[in-house]
Protein backbone atom coordinates (compact mmCIF):
# COMPACT_ATOMS: atom_id res chain seq x y z
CA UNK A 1 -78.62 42.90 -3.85
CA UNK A 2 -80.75 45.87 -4.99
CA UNK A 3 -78.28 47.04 -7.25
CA UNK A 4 -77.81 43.45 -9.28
CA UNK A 5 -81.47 43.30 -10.03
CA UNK A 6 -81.69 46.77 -10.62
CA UNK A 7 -79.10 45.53 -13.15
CA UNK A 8 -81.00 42.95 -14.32
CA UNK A 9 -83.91 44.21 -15.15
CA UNK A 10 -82.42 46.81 -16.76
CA UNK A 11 -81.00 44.58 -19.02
CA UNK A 12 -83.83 42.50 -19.72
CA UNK A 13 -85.99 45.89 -20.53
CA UNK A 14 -83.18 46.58 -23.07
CA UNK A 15 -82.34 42.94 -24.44
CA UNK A 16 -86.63 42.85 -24.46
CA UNK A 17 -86.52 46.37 -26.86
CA UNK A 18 -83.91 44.99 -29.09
CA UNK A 19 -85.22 41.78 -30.33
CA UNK A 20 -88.98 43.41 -30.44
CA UNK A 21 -86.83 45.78 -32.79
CA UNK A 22 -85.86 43.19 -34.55
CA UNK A 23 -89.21 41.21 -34.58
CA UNK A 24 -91.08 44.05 -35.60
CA UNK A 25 -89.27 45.68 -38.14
CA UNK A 26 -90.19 42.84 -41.18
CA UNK A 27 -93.21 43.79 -43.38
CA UNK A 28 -94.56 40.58 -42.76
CA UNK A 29 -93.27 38.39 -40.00
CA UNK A 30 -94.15 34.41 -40.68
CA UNK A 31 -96.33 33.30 -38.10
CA UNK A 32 -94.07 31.79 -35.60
CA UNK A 33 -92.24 35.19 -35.17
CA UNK A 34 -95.50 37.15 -34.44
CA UNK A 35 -96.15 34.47 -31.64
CA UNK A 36 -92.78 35.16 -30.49
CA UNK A 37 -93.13 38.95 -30.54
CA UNK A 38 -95.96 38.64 -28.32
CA UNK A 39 -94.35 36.77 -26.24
CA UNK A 40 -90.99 39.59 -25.46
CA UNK A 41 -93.60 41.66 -25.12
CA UNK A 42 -95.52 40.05 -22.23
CA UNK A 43 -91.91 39.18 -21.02
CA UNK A 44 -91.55 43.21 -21.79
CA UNK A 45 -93.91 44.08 -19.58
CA UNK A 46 -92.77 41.64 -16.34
CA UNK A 47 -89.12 43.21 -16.22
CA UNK A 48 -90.77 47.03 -16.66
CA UNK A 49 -93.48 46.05 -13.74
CA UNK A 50 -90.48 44.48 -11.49
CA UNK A 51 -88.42 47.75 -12.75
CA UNK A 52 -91.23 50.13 -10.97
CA UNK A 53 -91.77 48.14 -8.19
CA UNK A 54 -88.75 47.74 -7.22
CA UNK A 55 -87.75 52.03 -7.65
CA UNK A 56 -91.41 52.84 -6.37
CA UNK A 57 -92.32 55.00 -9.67
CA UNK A 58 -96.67 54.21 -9.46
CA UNK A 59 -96.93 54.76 -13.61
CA UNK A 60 -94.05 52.28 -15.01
CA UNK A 61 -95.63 49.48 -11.98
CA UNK A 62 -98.92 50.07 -12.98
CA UNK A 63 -98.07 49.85 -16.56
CA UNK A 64 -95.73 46.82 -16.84
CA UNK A 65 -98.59 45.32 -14.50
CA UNK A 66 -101.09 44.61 -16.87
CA UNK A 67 -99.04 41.90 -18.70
CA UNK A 68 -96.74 40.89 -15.94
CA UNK A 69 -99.90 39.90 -13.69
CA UNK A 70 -101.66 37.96 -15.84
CA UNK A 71 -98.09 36.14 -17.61
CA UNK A 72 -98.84 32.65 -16.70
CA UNK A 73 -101.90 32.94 -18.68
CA UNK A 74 -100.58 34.48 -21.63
CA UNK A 75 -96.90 32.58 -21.89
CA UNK A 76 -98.29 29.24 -21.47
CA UNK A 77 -100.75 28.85 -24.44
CA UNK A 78 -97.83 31.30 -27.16
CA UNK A 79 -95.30 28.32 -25.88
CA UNK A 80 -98.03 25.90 -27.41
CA UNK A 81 -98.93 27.75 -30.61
CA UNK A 82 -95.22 28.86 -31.24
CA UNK A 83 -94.22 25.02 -31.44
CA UNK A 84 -97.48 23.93 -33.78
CA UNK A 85 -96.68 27.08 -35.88
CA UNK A 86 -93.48 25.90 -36.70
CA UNK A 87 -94.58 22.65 -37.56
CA UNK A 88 -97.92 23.06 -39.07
CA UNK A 89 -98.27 24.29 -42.63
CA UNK A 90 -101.53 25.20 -42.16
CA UNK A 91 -101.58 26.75 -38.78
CA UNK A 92 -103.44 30.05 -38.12
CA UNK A 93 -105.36 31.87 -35.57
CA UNK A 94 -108.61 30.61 -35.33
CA UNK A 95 -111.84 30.20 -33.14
CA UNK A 96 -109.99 26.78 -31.91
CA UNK A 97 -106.90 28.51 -30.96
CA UNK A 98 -108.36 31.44 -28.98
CA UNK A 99 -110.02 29.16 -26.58
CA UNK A 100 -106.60 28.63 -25.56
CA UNK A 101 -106.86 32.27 -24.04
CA UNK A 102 -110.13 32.50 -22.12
CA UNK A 103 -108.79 32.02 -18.88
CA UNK A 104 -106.25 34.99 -19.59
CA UNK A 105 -108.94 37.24 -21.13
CA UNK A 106 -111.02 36.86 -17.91
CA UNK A 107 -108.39 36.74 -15.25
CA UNK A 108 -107.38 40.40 -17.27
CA UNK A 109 -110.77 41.45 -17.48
CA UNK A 110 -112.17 40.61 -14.04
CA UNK A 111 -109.07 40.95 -11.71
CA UNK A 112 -105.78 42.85 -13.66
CA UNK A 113 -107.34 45.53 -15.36
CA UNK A 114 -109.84 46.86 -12.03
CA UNK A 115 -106.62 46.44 -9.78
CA UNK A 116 -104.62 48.60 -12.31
CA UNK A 117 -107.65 51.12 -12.51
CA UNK A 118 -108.45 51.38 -8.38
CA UNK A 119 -104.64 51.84 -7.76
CA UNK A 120 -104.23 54.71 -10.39
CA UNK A 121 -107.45 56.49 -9.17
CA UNK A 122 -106.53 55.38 -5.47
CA UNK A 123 -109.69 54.11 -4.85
CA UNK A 124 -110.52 51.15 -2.08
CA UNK A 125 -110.23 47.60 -3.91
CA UNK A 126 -113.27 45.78 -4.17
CA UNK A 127 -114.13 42.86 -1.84
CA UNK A 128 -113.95 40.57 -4.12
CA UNK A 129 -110.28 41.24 -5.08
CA UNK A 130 -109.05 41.61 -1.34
CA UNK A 131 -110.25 38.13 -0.86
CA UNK A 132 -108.69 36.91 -4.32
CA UNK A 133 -105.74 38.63 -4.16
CA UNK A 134 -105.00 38.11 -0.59
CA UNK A 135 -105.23 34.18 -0.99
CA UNK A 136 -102.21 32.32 -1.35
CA UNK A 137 -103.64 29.01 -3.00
CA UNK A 138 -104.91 31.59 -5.73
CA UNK A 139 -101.99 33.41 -6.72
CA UNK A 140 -99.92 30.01 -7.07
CA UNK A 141 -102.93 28.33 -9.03
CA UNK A 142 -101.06 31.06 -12.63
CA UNK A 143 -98.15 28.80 -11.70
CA UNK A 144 -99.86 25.53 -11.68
CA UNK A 145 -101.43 26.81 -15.11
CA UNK A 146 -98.18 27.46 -16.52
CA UNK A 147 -97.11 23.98 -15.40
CA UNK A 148 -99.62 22.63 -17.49
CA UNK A 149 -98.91 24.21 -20.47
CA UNK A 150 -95.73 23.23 -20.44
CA UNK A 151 -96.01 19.80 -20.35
CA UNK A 152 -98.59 20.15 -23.27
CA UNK A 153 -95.99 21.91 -25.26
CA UNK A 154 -93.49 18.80 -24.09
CA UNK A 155 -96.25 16.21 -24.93
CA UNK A 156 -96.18 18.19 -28.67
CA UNK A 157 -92.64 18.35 -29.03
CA UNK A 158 -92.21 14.44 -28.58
CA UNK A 159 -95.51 13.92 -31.34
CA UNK A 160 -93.72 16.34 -34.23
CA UNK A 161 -90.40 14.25 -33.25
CA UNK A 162 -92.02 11.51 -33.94
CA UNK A 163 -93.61 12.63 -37.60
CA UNK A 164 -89.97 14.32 -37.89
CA UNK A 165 -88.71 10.68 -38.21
CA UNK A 166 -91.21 9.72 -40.84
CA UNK A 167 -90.12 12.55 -43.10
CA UNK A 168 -86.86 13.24 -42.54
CA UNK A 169 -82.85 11.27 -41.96
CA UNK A 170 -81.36 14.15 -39.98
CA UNK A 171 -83.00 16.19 -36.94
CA UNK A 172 -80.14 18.03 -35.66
CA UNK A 173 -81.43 21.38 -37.18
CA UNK A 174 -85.28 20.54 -37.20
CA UNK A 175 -86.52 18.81 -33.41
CA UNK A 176 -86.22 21.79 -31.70
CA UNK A 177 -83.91 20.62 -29.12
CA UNK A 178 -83.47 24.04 -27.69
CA UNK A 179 -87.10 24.28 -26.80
CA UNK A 180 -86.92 21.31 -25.15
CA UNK A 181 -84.45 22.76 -22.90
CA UNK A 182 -86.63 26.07 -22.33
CA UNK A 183 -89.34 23.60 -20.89
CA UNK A 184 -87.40 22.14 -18.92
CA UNK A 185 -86.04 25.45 -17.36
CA UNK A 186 -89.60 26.90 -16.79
CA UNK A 187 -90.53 23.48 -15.48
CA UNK A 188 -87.60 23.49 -13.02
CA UNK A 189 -87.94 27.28 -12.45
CA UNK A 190 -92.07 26.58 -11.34
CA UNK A 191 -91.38 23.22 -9.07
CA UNK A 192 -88.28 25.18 -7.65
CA UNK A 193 -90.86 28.38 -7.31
CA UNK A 194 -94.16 25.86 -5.77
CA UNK A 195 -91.43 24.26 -3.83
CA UNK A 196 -90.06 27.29 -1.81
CA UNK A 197 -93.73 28.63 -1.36
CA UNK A 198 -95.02 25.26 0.14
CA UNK A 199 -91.81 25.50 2.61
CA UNK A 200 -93.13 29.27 3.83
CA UNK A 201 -96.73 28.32 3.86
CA UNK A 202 -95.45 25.59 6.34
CA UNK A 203 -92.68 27.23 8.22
CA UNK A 204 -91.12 30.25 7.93
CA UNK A 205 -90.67 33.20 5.56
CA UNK A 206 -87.23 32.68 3.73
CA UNK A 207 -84.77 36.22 4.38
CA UNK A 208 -85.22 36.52 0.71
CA UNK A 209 -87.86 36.87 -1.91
CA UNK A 210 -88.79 34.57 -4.15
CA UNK A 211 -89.13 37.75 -6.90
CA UNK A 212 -85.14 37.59 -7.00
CA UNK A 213 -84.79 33.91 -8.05
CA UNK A 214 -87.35 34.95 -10.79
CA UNK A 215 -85.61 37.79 -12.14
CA UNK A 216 -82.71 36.37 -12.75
CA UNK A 217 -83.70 33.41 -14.19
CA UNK A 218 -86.60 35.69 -16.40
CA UNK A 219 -83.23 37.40 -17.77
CA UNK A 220 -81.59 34.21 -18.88
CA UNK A 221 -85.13 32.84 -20.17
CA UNK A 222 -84.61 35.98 -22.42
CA UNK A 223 -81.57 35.94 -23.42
CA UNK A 224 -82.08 32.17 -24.27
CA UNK A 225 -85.13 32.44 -26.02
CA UNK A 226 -83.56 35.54 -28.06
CA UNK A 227 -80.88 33.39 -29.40
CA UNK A 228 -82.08 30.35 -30.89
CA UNK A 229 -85.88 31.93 -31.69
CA UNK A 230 -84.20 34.66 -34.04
CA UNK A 231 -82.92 32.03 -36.01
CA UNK A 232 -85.40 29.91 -36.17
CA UNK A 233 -86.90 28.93 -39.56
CA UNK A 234 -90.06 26.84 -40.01
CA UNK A 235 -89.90 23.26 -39.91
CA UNK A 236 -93.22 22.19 -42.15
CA UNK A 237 -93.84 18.83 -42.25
CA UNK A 238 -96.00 16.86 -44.73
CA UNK A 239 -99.29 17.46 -44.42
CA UNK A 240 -100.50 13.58 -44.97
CA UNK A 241 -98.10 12.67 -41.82
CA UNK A 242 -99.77 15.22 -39.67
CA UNK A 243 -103.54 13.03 -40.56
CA UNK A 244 -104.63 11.11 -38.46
CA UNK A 245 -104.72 8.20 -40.83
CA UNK A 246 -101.19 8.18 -40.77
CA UNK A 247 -100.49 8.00 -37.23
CA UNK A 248 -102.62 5.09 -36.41
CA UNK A 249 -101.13 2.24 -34.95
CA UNK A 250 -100.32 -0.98 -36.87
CA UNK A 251 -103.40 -2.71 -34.61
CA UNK A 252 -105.73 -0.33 -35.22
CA UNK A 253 -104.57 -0.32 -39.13
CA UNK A 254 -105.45 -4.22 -38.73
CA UNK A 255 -108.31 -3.38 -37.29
CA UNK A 256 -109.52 -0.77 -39.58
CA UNK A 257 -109.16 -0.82 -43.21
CA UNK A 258 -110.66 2.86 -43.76
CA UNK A 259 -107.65 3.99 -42.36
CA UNK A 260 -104.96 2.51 -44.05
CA UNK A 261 -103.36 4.56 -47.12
CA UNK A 262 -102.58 1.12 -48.67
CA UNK A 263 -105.83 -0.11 -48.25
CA UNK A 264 -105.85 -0.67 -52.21
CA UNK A 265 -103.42 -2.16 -52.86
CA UNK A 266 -102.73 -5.65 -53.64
CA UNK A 267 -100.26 -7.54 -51.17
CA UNK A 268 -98.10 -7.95 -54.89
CA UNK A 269 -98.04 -3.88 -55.23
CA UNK A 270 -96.61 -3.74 -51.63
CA UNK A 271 -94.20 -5.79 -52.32
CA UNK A 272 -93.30 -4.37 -55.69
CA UNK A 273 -92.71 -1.20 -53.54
CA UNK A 274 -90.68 -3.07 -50.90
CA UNK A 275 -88.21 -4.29 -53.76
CA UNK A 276 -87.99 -0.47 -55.38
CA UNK A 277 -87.26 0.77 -51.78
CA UNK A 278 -84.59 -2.04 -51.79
CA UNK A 279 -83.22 -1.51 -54.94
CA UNK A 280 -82.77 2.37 -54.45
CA UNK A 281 -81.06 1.88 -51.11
CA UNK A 282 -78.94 -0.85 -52.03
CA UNK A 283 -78.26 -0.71 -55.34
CA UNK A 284 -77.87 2.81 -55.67
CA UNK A 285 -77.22 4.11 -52.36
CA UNK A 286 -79.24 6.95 -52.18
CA UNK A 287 -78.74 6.84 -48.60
CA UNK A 288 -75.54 8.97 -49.34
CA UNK A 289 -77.15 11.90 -49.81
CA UNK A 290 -77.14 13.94 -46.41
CA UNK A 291 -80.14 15.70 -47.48
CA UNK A 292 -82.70 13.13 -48.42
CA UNK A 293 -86.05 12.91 -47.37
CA UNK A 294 -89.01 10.91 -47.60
CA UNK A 295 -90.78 12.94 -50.49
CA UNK A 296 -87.73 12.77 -52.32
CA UNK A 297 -88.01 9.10 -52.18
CA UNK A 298 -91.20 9.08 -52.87
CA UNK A 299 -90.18 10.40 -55.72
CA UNK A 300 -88.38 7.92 -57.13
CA UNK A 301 -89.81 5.15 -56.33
CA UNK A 302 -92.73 6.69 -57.38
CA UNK A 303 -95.39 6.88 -54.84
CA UNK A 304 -96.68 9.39 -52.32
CA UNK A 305 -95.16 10.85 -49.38
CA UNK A 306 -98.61 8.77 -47.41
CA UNK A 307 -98.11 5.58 -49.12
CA UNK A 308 -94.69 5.18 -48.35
CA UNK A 309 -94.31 6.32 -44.86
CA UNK A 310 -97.57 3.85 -44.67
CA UNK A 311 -95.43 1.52 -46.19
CA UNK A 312 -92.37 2.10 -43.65
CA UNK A 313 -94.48 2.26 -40.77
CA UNK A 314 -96.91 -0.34 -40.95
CA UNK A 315 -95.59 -3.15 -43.02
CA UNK A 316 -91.71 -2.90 -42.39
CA UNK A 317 -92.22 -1.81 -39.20
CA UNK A 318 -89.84 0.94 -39.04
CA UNK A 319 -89.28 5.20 -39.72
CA UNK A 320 -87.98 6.63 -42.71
CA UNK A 321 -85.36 8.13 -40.04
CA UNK A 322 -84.24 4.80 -38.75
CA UNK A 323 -83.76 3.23 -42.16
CA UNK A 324 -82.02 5.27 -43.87
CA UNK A 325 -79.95 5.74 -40.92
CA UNK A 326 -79.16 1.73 -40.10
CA UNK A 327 -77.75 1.69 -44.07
CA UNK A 328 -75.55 4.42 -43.04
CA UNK A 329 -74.33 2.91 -40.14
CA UNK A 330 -73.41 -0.19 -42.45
CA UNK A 331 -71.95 1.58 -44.86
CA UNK A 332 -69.29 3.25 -41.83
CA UNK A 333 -68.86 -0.33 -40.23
CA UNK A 334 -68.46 -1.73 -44.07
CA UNK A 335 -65.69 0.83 -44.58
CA UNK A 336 -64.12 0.71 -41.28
CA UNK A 337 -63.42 -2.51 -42.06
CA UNK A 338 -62.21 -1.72 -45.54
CA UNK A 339 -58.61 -1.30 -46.08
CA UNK A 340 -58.99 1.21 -48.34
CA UNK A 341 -60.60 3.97 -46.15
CA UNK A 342 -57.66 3.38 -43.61
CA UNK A 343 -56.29 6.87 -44.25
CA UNK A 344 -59.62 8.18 -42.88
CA UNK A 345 -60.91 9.35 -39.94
CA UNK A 346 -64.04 8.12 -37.95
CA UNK A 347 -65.72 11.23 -38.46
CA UNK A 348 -64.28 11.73 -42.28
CA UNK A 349 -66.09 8.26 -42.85
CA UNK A 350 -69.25 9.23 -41.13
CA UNK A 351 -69.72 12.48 -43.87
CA UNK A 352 -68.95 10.44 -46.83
CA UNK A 353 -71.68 8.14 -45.74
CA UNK A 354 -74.39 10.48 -45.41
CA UNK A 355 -73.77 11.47 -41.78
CA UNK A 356 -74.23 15.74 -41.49
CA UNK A 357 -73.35 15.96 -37.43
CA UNK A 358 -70.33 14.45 -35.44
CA UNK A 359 -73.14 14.11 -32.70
CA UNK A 360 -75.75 12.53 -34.68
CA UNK A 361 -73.23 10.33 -36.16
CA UNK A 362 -72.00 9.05 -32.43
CA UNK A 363 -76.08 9.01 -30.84
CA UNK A 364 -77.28 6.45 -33.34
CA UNK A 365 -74.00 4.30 -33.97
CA UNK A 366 -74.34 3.63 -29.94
CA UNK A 367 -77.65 2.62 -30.71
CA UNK A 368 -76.90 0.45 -33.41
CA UNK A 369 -73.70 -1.12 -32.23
CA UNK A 370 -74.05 -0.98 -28.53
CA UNK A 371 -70.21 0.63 -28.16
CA UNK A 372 -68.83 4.40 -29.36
CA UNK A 373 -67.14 4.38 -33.01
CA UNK A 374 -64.03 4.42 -31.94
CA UNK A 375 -64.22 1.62 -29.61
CA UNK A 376 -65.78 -0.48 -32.32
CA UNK A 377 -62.66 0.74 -34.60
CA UNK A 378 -60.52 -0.56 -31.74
CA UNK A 379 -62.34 -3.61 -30.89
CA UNK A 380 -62.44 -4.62 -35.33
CA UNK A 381 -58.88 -4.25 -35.02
């Protein structure tokens, strides 16, 4: 068993080095890659502290400790700021954002930092840290933390989906699906983690440590995070969708004229939009183009990207995403049923009408149709 995490960490100090490497070596990293460069390096540090612990050298432990103790604080709040930084156009480090890191700056300050100094000068710990330090309930409350900030970072995934639909007729390559996944492996990885301690706290110690469980799934939390955050571009939305004018609901819209973007204009402007929406989507099918977005509509309609998501929204009571989408998923039943696209396949059909992803295509024709596309080929026939 020694020898596998021995192997393990090893690999996680290297994979760690590399994509730091990699991270560091642009002149001027966009934002969301400097959050993620901090966070390999905290992760860094917990496979070097687990690295001298585990071969009993005092100087790499000691070292590696001064991230690795304090990572709940530190990984939960990057997690956060890494998703709004991708999102945001106008996100930055500010006085707002570094509240986000008080609780890490003191548990550093008043518990990390003297342990690290009274163990290299092998002085006797203070009282207060015995007590601290030798209390269960305190060293699990960094994993409640953690918790916490994960479902925050959840709870903001799910709000830029939402403004992704308002902007944007394909998600595939913008909702972040992978983080989704990461959040649900630390989530899983914490309960599993709160789960096992409550079970010793209660009965008996388990013949192995929880520390093992954690290292191997810290490596994989690497490795996954390396792979998909490399590549990962920034995703800005709109700035009037991210207002919160524009994500009022359609009661409080009722309810509030100040808030409404079309607050202006006459019902007979509305509606003069309405039919240009129409006649662009109907007429002209711009709904073929895979790439289309709401400012590009906007465009040529013309209004603003505010007004007509407004528009969408509030008075058709529907996203940019799920309209565009419903004419494509006519235009694939309307040729399905055509003899002239016969020679076609499903998927070959899906593309020419403005479909970019096999997967896509098959998620929202279910939704639409209520059956897959090719038992709603079989059942037309």
């Amino acid at each position: 068993m020694k020898l596998l995490i021995d192997f393990l960490l090893v690999a996680g100090i290297l994979a760690n080095g590399v994509v730091l490497y990699l991270l560091l070596r642009q002149r001027k990293p966009p934002f969301p890659k400097q959050i993620l460069s901090l966070i390999f390096l905290g992760l860094f540090f917990v496979s070097f502290n687990a690295y001298g612990e585990l071969h009993e050298i005092k100087w790499i432990y000691l070292t590696g400790y001064l991230l690795s103790d304090p990572i709940g604080y530190l990984l939960g709040p990057l997690l956060l700021l890494y998703i709004n930084s991708i999102y945001r156009p106008d996100f930055k480090f500010s006085a707002k954002v570094i509240l986000h890191f008080i609780p890490l700056l003191l548990y550093f300050f008043g518990i990390t930092l003297p342990y690290v100094i009274v163990e290299a000068g092998n002085f006797a710990l203070p009282v207060y840290l015995l007590h601290l330090m030798g209390s269960d309930l305190f060293l699990q409350f960094q994993a409640v933390y953690l918790l916490c900030y994960t479902g925050l970072s959840w709870r903001a995934l799910g709000f830029y989906r939402k403004r992704l639909k308002r902007a944007f007729s394909h998600l595939e390559d913008k909702d972040l699906r992978w983080v989704r996944h990461l959040l649900l492996g630390i989530i899983l990885t914490i309960s599993v983690h709160l789960g096992i301690t409550l079970y010793e706290w209660n009965f008996d110690l388990l013949d192995w440590s929880i520390s093992y469980l954690s290292t191997g799934i810290l490596i994989l939390f690497i490795i996954y995070l390396a792979y998909y955050g490399l590549e990962q571009s920034r995703i800005l939305l709109p700035s009037p969708l991210l207002e919160p004018d524009s994500i009022v609901s359609p009661t409080t819209v009722a309810n509030s004229p100040s808030t409404n973007p079309l607050q202006h204009f006459r019902e007979v402007e509305i509606e003069t939009m309405h039919r240009r929406i129409l006649s662009l989507l109907e007429e002209q099918a711009v709904y073929l183009d895979e790439e289309l977005t709401l400012g590009a509509l906007a465009q040529q309609i013309p209004t603003t990207d505010k007004k007509l998501s407004a528009l969408l929204n509030h008075h058709l009571n529907t996203s940019f995403y799920d309209l565009i989408n419903s004419y494509r998923i006519q235009a694939v039943k309307d040729k399905l049923a055509n003899k002239e696209f016969e020679h076609l396949t499903i998927l070959a059909i899906a593309f020419d009408s403005g479909f970019k992803s096999k997967t896509s295509f098959n998620r929202i024709f279910k939704k639409e149709t209520g059956m897959s596309p090719s038992a709603y080929k079989k059942h037309r026939v």
